[in-house]
PDB file of N, CA and C in Angstrom:
ATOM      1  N   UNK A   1     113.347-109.323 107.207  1.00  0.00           N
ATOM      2  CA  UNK A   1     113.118-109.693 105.815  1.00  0.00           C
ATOM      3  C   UNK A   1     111.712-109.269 105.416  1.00  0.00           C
ATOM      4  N   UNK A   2     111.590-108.652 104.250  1.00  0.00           N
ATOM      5  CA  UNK A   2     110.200-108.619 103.583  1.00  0.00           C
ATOM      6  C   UNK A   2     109.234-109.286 103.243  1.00  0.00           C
ATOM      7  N   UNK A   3     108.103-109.287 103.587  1.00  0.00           N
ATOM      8  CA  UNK A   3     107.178-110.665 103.064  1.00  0.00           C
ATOM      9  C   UNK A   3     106.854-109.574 101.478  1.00  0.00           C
ATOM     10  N   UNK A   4     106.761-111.110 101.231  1.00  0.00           N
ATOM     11  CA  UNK A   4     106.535-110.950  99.570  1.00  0.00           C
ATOM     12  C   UNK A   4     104.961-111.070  99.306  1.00  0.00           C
ATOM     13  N   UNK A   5     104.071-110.793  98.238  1.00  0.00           N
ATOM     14  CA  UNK A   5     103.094-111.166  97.656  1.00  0.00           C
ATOM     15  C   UNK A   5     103.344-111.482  96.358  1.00  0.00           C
ATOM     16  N   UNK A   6     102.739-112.355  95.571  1.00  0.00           N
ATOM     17  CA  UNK A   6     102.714-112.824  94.202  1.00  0.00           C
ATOM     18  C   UNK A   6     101.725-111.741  93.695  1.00  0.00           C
ATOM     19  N   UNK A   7     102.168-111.082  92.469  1.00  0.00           N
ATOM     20  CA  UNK A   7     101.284-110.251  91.729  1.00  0.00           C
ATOM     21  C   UNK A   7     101.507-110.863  89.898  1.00  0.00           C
ATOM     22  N   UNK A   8     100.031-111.118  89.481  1.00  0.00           N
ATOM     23  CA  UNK A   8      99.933-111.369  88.301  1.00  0.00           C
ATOM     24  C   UNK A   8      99.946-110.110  87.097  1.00  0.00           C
ATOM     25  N   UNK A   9     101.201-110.417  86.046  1.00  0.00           N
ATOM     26  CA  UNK A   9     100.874-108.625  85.519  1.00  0.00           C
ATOM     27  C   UNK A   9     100.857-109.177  84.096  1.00  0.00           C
ATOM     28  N   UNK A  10     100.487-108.885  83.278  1.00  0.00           N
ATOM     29  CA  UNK A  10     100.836-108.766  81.448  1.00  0.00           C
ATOM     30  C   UNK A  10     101.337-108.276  81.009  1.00  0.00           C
ATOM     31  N   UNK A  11     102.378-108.420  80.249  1.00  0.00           N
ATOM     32  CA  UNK A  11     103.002-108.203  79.468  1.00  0.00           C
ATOM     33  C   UNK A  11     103.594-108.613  78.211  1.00  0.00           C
ATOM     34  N   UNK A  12     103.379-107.665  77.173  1.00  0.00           N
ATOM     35  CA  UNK A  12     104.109-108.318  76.066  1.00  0.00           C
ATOM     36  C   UNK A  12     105.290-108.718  75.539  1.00  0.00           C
ATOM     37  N   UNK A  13     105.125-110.117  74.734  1.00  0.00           N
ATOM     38  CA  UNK A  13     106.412-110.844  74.466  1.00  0.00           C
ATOM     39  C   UNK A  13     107.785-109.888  74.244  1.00  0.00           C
ATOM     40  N   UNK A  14     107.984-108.734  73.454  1.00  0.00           N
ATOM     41  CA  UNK A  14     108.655-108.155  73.225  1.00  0.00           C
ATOM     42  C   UNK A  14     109.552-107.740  74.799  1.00  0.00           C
ATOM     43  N   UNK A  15     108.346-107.227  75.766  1.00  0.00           N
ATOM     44  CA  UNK A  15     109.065-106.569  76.725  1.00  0.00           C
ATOM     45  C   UNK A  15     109.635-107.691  77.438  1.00  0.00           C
ATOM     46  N   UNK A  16     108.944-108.980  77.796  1.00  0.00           N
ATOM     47  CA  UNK A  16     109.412-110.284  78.426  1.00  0.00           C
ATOM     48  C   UNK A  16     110.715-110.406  77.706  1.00  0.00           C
ATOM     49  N   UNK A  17     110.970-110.476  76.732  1.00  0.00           N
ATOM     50  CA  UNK A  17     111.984-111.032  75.617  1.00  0.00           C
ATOM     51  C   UNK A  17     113.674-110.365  76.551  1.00  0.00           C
ATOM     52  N   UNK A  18     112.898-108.900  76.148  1.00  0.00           N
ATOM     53  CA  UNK A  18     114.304-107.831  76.649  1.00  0.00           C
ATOM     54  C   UNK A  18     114.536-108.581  77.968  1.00  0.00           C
ATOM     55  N   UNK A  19     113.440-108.217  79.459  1.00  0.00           N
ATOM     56  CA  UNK A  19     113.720-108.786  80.307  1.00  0.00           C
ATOM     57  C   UNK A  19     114.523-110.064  80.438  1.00  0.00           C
ATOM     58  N   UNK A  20     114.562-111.147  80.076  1.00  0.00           N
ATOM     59  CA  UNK A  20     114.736-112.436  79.883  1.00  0.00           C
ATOM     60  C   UNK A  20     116.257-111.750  79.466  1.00  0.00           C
ATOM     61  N   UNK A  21     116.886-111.178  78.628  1.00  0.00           N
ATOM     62  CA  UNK A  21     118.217-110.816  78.112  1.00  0.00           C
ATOM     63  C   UNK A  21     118.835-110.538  78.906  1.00  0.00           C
ATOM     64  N   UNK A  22     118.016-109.410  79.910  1.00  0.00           N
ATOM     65  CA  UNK A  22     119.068-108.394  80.933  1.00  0.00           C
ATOM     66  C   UNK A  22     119.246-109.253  81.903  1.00  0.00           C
ATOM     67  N   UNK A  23     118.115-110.307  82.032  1.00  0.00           N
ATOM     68  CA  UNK A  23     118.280-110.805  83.519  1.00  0.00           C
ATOM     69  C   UNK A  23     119.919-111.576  83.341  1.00  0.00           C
ATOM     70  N   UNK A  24     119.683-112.821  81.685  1.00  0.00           N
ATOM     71  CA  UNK A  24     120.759-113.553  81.511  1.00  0.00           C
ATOM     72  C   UNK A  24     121.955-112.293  81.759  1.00  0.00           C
ATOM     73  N   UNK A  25     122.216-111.663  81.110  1.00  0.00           N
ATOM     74  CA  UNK A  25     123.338-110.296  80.685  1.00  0.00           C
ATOM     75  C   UNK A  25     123.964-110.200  82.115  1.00  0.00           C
ATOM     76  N   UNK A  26     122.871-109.753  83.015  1.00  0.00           N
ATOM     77  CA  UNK A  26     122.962-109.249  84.525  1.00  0.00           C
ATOM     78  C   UNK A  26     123.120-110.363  85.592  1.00  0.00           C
ATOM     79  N   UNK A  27     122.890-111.414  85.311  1.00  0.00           N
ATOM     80  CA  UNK A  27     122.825-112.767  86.102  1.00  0.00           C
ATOM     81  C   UNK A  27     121.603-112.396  87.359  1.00  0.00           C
ATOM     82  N   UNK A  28     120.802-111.967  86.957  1.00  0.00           N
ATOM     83  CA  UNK A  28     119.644-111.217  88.337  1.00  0.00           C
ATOM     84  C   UNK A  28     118.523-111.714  87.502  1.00  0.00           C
ATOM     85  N   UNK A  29     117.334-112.142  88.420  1.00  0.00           N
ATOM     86  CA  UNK A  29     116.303-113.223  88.204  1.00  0.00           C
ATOM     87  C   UNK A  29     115.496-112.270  87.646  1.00  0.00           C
ATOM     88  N   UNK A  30     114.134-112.136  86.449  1.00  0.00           N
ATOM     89  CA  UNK A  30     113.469-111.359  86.478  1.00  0.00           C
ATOM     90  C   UNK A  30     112.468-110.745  87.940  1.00  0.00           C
ATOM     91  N   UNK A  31     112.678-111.375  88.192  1.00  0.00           N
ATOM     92  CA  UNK A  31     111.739-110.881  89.690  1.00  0.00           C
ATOM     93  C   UNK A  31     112.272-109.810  90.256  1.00  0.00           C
ATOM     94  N   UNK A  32     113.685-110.165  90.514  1.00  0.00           N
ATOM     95  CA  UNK A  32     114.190-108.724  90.862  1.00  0.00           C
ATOM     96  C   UNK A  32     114.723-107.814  90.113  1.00  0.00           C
ATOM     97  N   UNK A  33     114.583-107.536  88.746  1.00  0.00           N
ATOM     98  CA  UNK A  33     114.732-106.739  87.977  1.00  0.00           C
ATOM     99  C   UNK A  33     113.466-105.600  88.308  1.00  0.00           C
ATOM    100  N   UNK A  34     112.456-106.441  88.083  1.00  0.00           N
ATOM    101  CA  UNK A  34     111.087-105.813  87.997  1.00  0.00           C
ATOM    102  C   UNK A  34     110.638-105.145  89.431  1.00  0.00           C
ATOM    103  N   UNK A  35     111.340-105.952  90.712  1.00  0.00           N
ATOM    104  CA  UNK A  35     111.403-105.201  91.940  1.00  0.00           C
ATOM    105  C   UNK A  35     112.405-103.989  92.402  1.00  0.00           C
ATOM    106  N   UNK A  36     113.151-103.815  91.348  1.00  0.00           N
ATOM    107  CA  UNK A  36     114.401-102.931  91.733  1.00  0.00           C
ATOM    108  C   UNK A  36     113.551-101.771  90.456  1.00  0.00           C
ATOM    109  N   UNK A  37     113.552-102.051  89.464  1.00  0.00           N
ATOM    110  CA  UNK A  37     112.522-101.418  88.868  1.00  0.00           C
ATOM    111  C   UNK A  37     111.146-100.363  89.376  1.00  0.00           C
ATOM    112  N   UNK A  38     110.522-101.383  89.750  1.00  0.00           N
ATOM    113  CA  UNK A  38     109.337-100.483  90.889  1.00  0.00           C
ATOM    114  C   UNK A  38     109.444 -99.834  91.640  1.00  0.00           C
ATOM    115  N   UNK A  39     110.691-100.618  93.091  1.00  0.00           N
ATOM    116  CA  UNK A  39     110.981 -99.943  93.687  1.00  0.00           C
ATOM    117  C   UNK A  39     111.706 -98.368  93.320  1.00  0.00           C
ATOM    118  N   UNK A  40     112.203 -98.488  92.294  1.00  0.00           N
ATOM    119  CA  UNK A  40     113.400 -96.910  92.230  1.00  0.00           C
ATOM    120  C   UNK A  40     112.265 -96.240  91.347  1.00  0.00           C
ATOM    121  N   UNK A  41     110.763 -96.457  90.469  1.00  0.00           N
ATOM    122  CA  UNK A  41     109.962 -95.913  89.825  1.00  0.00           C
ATOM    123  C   UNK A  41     109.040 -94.824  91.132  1.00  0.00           C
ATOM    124  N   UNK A  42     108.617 -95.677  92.306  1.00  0.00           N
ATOM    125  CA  UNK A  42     107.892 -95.170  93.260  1.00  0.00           C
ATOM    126  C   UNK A  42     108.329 -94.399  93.919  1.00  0.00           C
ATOM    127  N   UNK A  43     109.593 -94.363  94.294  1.00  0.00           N
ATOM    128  CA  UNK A  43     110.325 -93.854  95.218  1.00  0.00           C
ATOM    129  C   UNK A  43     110.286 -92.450  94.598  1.00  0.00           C
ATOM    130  N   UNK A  44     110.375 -92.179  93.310  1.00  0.00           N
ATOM    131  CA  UNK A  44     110.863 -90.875  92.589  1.00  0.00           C
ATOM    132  C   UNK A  44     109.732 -90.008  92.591  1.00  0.00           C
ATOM    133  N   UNK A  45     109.983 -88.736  93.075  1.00  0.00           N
ATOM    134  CA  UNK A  45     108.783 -88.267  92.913  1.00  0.00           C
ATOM    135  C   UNK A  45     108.079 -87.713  91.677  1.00  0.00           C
ATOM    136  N   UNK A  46     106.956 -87.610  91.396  1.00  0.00           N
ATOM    137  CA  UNK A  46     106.094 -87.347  89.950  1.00  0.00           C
ATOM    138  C   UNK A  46     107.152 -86.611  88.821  1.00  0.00           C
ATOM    139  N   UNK A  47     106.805 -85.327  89.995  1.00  0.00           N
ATOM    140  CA  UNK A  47     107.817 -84.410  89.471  1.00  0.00           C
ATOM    141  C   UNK A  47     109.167 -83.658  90.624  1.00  0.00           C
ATOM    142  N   UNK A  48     109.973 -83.766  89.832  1.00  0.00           N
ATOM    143  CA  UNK A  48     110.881 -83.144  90.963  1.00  0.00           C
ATOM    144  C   UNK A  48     110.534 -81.078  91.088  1.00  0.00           C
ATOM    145  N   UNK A  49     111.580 -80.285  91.836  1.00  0.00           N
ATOM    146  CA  UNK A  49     110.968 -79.472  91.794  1.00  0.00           C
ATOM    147  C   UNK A  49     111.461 -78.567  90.801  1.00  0.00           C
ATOM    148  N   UNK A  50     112.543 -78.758  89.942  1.00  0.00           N
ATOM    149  CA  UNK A  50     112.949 -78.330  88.923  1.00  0.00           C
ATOM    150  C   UNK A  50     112.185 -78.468  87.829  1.00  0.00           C
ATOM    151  N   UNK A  51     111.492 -79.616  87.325  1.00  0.00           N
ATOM    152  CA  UNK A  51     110.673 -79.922  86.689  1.00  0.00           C
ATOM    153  C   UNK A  51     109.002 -79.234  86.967  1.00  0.00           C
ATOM    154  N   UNK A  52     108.771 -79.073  88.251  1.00  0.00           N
ATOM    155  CA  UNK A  52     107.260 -77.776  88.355  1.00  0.00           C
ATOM    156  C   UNK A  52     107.695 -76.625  88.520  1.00  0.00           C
ATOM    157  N   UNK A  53     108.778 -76.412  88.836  1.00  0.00           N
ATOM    158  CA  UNK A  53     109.142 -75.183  88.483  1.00  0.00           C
ATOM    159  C   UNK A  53     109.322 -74.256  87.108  1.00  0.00           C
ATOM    160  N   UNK A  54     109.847 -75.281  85.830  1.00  0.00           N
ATOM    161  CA  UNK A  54     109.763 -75.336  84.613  1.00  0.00           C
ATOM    162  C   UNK A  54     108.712 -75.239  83.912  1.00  0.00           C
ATOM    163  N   UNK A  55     107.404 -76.681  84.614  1.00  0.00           N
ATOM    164  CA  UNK A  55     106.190 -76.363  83.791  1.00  0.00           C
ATOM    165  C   UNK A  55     105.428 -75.264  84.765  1.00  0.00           C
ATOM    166  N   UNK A  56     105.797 -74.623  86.055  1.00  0.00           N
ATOM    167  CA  UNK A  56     104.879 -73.525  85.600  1.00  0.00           C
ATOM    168  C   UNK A  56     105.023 -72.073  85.293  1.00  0.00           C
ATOM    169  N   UNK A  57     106.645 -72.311  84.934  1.00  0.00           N
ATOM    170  CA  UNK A  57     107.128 -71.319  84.031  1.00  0.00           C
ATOM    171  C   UNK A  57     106.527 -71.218  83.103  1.00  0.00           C
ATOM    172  N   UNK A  58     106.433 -72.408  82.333  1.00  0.00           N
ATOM    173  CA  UNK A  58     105.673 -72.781  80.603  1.00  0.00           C
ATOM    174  C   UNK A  58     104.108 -72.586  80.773  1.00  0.00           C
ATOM    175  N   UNK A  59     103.266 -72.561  81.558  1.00  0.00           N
ATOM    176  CA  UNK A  59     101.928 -72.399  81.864  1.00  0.00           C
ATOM    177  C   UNK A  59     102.004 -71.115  81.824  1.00  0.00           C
ATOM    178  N   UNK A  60     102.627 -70.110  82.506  1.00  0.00           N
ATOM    179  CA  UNK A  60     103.190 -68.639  82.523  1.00  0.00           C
ATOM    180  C   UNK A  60     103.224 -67.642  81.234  1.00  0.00           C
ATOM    181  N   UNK A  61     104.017 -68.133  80.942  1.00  0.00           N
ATOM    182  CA  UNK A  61     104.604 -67.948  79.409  1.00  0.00           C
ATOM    183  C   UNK A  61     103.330 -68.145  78.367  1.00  0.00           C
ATOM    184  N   UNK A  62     102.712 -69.405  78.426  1.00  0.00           N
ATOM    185  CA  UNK A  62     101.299 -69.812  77.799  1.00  0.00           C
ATOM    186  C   UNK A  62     100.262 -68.945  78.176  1.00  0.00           C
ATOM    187  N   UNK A  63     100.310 -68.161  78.900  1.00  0.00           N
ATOM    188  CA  UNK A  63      98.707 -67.780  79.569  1.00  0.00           C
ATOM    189  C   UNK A  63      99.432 -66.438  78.976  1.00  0.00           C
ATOM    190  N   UNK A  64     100.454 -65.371  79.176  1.00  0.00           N
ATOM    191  CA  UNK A  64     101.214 -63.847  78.352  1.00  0.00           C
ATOM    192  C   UNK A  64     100.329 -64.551  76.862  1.00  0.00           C
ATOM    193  N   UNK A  65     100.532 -65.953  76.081  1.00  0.00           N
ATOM    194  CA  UNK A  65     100.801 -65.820  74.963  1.00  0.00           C
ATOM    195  C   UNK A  65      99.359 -65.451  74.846  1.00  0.00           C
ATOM    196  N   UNK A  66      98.676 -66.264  74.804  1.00  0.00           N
ATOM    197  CA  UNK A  66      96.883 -66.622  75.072  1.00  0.00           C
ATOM    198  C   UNK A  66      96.143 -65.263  75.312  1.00  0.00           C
ATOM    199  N   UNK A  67      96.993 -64.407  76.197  1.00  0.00           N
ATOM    200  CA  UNK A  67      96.358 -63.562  76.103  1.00  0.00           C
ATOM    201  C   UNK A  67      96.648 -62.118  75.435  1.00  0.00           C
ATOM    202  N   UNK A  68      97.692 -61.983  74.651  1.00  0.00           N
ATOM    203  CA  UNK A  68      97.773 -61.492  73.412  1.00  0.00           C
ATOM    204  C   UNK A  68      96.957 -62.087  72.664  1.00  0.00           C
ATOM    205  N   UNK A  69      96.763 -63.349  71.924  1.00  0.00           N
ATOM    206  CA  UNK A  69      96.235 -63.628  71.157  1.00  0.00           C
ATOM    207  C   UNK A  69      94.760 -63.327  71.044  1.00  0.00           C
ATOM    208  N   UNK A  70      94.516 -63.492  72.351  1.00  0.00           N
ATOM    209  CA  UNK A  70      92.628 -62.946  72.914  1.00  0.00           C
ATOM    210  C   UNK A  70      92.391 -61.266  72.108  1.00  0.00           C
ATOM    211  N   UNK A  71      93.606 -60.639  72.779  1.00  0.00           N
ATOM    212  CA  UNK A  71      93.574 -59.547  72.367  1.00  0.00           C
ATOM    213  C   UNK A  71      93.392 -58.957  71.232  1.00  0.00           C
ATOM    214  N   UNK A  72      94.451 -59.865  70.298  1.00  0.00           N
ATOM    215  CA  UNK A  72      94.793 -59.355  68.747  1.00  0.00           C
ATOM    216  C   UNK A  72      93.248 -59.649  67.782  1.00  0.00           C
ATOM    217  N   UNK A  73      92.341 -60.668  68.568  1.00  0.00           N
ATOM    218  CA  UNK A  73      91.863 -61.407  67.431  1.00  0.00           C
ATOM    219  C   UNK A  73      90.462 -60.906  68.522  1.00  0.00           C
ATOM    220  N   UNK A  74      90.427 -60.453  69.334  1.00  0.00           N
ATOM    221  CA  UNK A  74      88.804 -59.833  69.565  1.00  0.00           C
ATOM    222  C   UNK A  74      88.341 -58.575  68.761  1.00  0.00           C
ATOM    223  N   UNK A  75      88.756 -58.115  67.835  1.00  0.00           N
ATOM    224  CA  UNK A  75      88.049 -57.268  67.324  1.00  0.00           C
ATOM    225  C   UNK A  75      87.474 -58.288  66.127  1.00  0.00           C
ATOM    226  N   UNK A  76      88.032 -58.978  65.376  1.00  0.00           N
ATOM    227  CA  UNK A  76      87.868 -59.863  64.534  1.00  0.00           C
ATOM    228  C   UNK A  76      86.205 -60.788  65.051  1.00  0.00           C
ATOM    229  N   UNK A  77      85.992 -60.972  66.427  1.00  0.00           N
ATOM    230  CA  UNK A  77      85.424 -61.464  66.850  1.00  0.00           C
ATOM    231  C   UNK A  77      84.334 -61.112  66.850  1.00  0.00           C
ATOM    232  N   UNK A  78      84.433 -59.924  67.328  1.00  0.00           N
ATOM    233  CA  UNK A  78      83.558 -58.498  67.148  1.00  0.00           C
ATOM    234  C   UNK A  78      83.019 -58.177  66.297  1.00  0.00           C
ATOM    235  N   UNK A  79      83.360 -58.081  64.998  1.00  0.00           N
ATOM    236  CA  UNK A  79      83.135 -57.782  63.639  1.00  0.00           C
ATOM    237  C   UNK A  79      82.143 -59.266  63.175  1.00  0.00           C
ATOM    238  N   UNK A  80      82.659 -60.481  63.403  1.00  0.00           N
ATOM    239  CA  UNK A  80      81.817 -61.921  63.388  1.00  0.00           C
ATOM    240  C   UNK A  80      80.370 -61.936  63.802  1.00  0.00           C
ATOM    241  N   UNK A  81      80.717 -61.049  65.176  1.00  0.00           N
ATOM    242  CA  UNK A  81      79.388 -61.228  66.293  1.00  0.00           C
ATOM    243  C   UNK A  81      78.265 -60.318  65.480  1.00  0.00           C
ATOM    244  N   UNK A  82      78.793 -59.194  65.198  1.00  0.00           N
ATOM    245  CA  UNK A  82      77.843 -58.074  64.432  1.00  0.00           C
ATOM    246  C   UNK A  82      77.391 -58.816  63.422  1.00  0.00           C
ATOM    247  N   UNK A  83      78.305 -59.569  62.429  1.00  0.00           N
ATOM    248  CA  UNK A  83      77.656 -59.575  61.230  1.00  0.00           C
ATOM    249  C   UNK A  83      76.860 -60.677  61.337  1.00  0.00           C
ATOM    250  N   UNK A  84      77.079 -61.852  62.170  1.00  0.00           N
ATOM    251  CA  UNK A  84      75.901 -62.906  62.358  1.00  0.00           C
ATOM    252  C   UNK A  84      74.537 -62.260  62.938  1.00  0.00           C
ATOM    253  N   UNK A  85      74.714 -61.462  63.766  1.00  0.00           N
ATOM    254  CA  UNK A  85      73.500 -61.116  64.527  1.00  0.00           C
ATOM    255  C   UNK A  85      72.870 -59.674  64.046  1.00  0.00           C
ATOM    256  N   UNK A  86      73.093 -59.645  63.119  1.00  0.00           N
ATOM    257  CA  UNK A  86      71.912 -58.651  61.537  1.00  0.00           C
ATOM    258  C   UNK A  86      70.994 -58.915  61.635  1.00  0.00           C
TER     259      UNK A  86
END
């Protein structure tokens, strides 16, 4: 069996409220809502690998865009730099 610790947390009435519903709804005590909760939150990892695989597709994709844009708009830049420094 698991030893337990008491942990003090805050929360607002709203979210207590729901809790308090599901527990009645579910016949399961808030305690273990909030432990079945945590537990299946921790367990999951950050990101799975479909999900970093995706964002660093999108980082990818962002850095092609970024650097067109560097491109298109350095002469513009160029033309700025000259005319401030007259």
């Amino acid at each position: 069996m698991n030893s337990k610790t008491e942990l003090l947390i805050h929360i607002n009435n709203e979210l207590l409220n729901k809790l308090q519903m599901y527990s009645d709804l579910y016949a399961m005590s808030v305690e273990d809502i909030v432990n079945y909760v945590l537990t299946d939150f921790v367990k999951k990892p950050v990101l799975d690998k479909t999900m970093q695989t995706n964002l660093a597709r999108g980082y990818q994709t962002m850095a092609q865009i970024n650097t067109q844009i560097s491109s298109e708009f350095a002469i513009c830049e160029c033309e700025v730099d000259v005319k401030i420094n007259k």
